[in-house]
Protein backbone atom coordinates (compact mmCIF):
# COMPACT_ATOMS: atom_id res chain seq x y z
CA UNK A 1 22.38 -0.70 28.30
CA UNK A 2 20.55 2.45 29.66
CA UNK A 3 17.45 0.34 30.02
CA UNK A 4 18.91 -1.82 32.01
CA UNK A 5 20.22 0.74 34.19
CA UNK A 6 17.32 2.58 34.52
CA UNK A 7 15.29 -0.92 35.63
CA UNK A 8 18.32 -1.42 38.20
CA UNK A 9 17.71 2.17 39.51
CA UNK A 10 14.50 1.92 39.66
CA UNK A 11 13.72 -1.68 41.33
CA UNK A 12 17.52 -1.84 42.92
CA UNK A 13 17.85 -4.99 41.39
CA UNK A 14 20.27 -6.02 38.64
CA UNK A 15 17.58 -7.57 35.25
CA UNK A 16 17.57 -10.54 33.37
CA UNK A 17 17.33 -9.76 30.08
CA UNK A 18 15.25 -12.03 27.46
CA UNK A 19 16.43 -12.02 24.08
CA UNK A 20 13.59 -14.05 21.98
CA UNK A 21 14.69 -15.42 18.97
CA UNK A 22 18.24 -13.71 18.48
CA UNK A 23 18.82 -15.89 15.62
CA UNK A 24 15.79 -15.09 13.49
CA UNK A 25 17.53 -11.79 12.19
CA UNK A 26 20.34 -13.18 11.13
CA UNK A 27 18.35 -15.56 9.05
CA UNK A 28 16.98 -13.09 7.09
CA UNK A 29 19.44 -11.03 6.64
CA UNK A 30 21.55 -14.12 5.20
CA UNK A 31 18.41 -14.53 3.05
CA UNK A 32 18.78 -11.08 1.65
CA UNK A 33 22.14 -10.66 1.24
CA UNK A 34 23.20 -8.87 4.17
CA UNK A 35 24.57 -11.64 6.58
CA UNK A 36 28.10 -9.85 6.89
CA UNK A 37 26.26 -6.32 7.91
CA UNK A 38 24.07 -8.49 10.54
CA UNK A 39 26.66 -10.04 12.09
CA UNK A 40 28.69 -6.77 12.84
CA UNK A 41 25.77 -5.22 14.16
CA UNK A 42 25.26 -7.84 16.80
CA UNK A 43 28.67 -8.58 17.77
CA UNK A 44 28.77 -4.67 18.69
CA UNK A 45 25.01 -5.02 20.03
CA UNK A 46 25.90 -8.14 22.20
CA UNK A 47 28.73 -6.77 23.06
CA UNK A 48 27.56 -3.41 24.37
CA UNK A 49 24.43 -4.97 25.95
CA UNK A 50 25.66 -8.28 27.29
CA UNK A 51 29.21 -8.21 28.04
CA UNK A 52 30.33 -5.21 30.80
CA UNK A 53 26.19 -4.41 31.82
CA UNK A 54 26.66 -4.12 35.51
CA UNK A 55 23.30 -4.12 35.47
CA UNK A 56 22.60 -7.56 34.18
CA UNK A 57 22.51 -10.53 36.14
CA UNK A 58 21.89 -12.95 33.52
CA UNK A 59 21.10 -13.27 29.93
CA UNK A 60 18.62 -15.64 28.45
CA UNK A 61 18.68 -16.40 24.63
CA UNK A 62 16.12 -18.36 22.72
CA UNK A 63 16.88 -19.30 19.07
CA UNK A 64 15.84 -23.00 16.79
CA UNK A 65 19.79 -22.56 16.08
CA UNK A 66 22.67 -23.78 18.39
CA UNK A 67 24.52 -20.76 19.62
CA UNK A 68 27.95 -21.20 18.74
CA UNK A 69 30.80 -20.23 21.35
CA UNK A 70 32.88 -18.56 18.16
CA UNK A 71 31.75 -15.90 16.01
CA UNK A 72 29.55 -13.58 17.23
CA UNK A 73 29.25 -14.71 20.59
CA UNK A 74 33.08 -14.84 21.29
CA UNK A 75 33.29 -11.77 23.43
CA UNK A 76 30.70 -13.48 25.60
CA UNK A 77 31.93 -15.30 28.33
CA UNK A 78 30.60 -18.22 30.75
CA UNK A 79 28.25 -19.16 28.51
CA UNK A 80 26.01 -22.35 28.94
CA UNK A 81 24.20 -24.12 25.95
CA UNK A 82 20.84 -25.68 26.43
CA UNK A 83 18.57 -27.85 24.31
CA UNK A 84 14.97 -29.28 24.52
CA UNK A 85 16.60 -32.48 24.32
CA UNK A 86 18.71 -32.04 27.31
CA UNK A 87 17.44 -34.50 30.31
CA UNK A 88 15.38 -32.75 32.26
CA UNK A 89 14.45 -30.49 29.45
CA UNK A 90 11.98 -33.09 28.08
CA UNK A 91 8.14 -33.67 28.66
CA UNK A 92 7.83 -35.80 31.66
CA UNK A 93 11.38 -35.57 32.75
């Protein structure tokens, strides 16, 4: 969050924040045993970063796996799910 405010105070414009591949992590650490320790750790990250940031206009996540409104996303609100396969998401659309 005190990135974010620091870009905010700096430019005087709220950020949008990227967050490439937020499901990759979790992957792993469901691979190695830790999937219940990952998915604390982001609800508190998302959480802390995402939902409250005044300084945030918008939040962009890319992942291969559909973001699910429950879980660790359920603090989030307004949420919109995308996919490539989404008209006007596709080659040539």
């Amino acid at each position: 969050m005190l990135l974010s405010k620091y870009l905010y105070d700096y430019y005087g414009k709220k950020v949008i924040l990227l967050i490439d591949e937020y499901d990759n992590p979790i992957i792993k650490a469901h691979e190695n045993g830790h999937y219940n320790k990952a998915i604390n750790f982001f609800k508190g990250f998302y959480k802390s970063t995402v939902k409250g940031n005044d300084y945030v206009e918008m939040v962009v996540m890319t992942g291969v796996l559909r973001v699910a409104k429950e879980g660790i996303f359920s603090e989030l609100n307004n949420m919109e799910v995308h996919t490539v396969l989404e008209e006007g998401c596709r080659s040539g659309d």
